[in-house]
Structures are given as C-alpha cells and as structure tokens.
N, C-alpha and C. Protein backbone atom coordinates (compact mmCIF):
# COMPACT_ATOMS: atom_id res chain seq x y z
N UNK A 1 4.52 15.64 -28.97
CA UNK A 1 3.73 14.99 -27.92
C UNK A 1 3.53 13.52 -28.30
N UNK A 2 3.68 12.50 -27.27
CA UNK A 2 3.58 11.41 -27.65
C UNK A 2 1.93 10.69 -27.46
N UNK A 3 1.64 9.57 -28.05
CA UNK A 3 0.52 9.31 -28.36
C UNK A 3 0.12 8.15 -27.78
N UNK A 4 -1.42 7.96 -27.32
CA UNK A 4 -1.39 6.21 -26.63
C UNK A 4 -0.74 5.17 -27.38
N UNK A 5 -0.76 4.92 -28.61
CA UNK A 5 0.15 3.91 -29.59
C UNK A 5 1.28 4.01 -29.32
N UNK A 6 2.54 5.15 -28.86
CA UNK A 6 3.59 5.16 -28.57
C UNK A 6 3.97 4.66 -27.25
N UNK A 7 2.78 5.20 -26.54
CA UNK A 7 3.05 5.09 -24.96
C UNK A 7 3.00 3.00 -25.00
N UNK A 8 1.98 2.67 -25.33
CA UNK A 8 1.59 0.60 -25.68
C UNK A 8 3.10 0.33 -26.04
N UNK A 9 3.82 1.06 -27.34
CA UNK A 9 4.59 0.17 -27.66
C UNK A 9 5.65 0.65 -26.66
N UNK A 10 6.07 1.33 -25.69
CA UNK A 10 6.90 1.76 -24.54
C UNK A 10 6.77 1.18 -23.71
N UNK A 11 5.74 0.75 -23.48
CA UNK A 11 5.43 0.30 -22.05
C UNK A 11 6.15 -0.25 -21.57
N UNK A 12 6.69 -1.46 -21.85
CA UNK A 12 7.54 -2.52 -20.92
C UNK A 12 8.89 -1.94 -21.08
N UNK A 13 9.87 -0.92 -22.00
CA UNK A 13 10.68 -0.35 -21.56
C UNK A 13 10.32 0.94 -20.49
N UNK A 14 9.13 1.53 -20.66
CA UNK A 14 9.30 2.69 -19.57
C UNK A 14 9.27 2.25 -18.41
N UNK A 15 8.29 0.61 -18.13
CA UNK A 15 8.57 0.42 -16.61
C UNK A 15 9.85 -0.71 -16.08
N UNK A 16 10.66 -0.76 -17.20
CA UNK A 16 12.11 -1.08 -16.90
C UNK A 16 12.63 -0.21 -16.79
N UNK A 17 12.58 1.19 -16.87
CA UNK A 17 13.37 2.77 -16.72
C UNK A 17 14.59 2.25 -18.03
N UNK A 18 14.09 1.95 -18.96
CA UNK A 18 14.70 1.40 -20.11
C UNK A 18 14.64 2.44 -21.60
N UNK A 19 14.23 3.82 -20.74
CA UNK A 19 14.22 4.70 -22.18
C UNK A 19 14.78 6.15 -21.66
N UNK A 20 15.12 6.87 -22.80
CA UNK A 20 15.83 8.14 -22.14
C UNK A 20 14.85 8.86 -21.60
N UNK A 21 15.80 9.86 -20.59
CA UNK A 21 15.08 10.74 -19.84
C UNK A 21 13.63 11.78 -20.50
N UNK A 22 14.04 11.91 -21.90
CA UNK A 22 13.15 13.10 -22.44
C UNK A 22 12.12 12.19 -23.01
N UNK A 23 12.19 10.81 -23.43
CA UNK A 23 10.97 9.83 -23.80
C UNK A 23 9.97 9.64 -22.26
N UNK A 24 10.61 9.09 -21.25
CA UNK A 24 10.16 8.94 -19.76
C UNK A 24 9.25 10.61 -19.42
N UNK A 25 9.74 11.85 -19.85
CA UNK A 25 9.06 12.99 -19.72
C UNK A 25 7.71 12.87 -20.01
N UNK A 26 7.54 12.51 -21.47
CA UNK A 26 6.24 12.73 -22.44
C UNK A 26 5.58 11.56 -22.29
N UNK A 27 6.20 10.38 -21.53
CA UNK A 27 5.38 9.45 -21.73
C UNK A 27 4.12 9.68 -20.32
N UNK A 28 5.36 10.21 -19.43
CA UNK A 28 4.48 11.05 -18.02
C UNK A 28 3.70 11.91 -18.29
N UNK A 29 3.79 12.97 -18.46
CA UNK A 29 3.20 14.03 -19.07
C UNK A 29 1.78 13.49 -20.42
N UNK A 30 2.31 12.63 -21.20
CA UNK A 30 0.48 11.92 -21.36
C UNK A 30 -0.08 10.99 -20.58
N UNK A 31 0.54 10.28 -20.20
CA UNK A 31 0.00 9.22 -18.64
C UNK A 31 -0.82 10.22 -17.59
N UNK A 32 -0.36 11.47 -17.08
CA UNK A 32 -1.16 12.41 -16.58
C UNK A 32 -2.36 13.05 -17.25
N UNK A 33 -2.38 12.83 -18.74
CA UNK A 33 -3.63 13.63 -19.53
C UNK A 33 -4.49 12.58 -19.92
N UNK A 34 -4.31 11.52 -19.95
CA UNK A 34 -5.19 10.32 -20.60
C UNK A 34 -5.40 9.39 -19.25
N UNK A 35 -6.39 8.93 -19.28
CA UNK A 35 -7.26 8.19 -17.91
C UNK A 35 -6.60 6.77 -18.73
N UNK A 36 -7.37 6.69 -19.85
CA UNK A 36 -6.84 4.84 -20.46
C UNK A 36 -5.58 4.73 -19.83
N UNK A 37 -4.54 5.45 -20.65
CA UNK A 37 -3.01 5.33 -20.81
C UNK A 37 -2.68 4.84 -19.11
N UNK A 38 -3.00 5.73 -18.11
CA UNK A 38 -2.66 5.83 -16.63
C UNK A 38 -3.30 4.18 -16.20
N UNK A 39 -4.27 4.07 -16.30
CA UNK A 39 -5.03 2.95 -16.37
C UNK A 39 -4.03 1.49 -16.59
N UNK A 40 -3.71 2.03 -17.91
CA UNK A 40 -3.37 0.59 -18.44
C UNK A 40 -1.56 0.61 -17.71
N UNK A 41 -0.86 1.91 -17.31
CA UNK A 41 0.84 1.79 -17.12
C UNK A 41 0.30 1.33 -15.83
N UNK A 42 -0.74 1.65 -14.77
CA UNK A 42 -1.12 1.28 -13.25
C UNK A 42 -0.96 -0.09 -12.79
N UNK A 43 -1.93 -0.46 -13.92
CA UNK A 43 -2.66 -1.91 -14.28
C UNK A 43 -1.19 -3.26 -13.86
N UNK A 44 -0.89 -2.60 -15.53
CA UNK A 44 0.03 -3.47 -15.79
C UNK A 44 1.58 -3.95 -14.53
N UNK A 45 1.94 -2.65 -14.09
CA UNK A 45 2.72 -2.38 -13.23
C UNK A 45 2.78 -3.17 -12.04
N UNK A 46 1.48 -3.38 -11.37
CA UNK A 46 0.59 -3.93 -10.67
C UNK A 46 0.59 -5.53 -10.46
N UNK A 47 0.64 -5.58 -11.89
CA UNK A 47 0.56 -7.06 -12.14
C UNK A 47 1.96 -7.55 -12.07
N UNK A 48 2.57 -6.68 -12.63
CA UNK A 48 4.18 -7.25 -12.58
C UNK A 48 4.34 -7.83 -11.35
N UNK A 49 4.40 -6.64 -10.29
CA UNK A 49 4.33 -6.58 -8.98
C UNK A 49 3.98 -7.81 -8.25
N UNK A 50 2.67 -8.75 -8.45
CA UNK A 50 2.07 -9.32 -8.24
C UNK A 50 3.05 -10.84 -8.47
N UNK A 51 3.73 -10.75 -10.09
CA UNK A 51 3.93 -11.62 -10.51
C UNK A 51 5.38 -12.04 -10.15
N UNK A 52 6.04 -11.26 -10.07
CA UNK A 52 7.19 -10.97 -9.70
C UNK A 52 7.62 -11.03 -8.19
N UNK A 53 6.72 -11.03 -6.97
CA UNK A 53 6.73 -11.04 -6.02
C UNK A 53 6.94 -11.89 -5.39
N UNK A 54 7.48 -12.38 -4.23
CA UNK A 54 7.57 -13.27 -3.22
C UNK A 54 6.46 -13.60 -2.17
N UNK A 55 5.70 -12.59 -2.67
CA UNK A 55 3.97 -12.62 -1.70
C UNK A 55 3.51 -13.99 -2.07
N UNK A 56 2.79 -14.93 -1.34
CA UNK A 56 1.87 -16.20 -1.29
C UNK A 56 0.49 -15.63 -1.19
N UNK A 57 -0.12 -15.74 -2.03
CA UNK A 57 -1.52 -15.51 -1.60
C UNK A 57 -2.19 -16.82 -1.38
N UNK A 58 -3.03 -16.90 -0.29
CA UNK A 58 -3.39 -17.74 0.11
C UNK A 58 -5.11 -18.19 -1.08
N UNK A 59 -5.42 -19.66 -1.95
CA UNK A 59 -6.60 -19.55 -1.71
C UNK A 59 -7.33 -20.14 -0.68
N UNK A 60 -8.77 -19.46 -1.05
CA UNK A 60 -9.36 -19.74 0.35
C UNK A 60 -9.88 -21.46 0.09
N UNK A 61 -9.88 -22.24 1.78
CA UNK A 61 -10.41 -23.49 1.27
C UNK A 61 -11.24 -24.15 0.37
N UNK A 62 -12.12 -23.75 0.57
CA UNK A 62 -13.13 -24.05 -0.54
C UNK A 62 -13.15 -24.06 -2.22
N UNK A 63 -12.63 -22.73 -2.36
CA UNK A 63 -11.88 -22.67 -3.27
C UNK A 63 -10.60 -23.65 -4.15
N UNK A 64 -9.56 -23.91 -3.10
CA UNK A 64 -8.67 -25.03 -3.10
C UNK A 64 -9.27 -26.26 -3.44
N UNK A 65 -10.23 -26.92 -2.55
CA UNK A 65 -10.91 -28.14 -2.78
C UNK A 65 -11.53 -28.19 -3.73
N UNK A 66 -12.38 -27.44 -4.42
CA UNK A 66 -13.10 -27.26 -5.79
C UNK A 66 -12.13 -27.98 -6.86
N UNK A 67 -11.56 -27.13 -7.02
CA UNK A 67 -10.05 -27.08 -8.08
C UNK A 67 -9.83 -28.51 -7.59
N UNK A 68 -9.11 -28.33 -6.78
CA UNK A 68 -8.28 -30.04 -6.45
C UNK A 68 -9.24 -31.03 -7.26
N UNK A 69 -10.76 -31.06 -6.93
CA UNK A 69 -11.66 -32.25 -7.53
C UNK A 69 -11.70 -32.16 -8.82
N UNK A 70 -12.13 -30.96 -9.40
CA UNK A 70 -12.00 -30.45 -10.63
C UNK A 70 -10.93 -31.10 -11.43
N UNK A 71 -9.39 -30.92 -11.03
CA UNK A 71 -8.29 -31.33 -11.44
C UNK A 71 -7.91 -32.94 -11.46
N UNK A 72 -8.89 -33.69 -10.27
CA UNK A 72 -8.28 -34.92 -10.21
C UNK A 72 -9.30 -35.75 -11.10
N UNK A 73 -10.41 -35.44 -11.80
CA UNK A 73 -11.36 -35.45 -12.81
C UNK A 73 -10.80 -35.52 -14.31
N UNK A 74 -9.47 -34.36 -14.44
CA UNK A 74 -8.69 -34.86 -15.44
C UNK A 74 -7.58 -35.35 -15.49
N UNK A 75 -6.85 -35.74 -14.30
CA UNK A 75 -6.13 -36.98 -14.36
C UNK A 75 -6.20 -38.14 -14.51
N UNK A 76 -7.52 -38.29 -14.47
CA UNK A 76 -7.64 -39.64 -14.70
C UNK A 76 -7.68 -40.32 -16.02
C-alpha cells in the first residue's frame, strides 16, 4: 500500500498519467482513503488547470486601479 510521502513525491507524474498502471491503482485507491492526499491531488490539479488555461479572468475595477497606483509608486 502506498503512503502520503509516496503519493507527494508522485504527484506531478500521476497527473501527467506518467506512471504505470499498477502505481496509478494505489495511488487511487489511497487518494480515496485519505481526505489530505484527495485534497492536495484536487487542489493541485486545479491549479494546473487554472494555470495552464486559456481562460482570462477578469479583475474587478477597483481592484485593477488599486494595483495600477500601487505599482506606479514603484516605478518611480
């Protein structure tokens, strides 16, 4: 049975489908028994997703303008 320390150092090959079939088994099979583990493969996955994506998220104005002043504060 594999262990959260195994599953951490897997991670970025299991969600490249970058490990054999019978590692991908157990890493599922504890991802289903441990809340952290599921947590953190969700998480992370997520973020890829996010990062990796062609989505624009918009910020909201206010937000934008903050920053902008903020930023032109250290250009100078």
């Amino acid at each position: 049975m594999i262990d959260c320390e195994q599953v951490l150092q897997e991670l970025s090959n299991y969600l490249d489908s970058d490990v054999t079939e019978q590692l991908r088994q157990q890493i599922e099979e504890h991802i289903h028994s441990c809340g952290n583990c599921k947590v953190l493969v969700d998480t992370t996955r997520e973020t890829l997703q996010l990062v990796a994506g062609e989505k624009v998220l918009e910020i909201p104005h206010g937000v934008s303008t903050r920053l902008l002043e903020r930023l032109s504060v250290l250009w100078k």
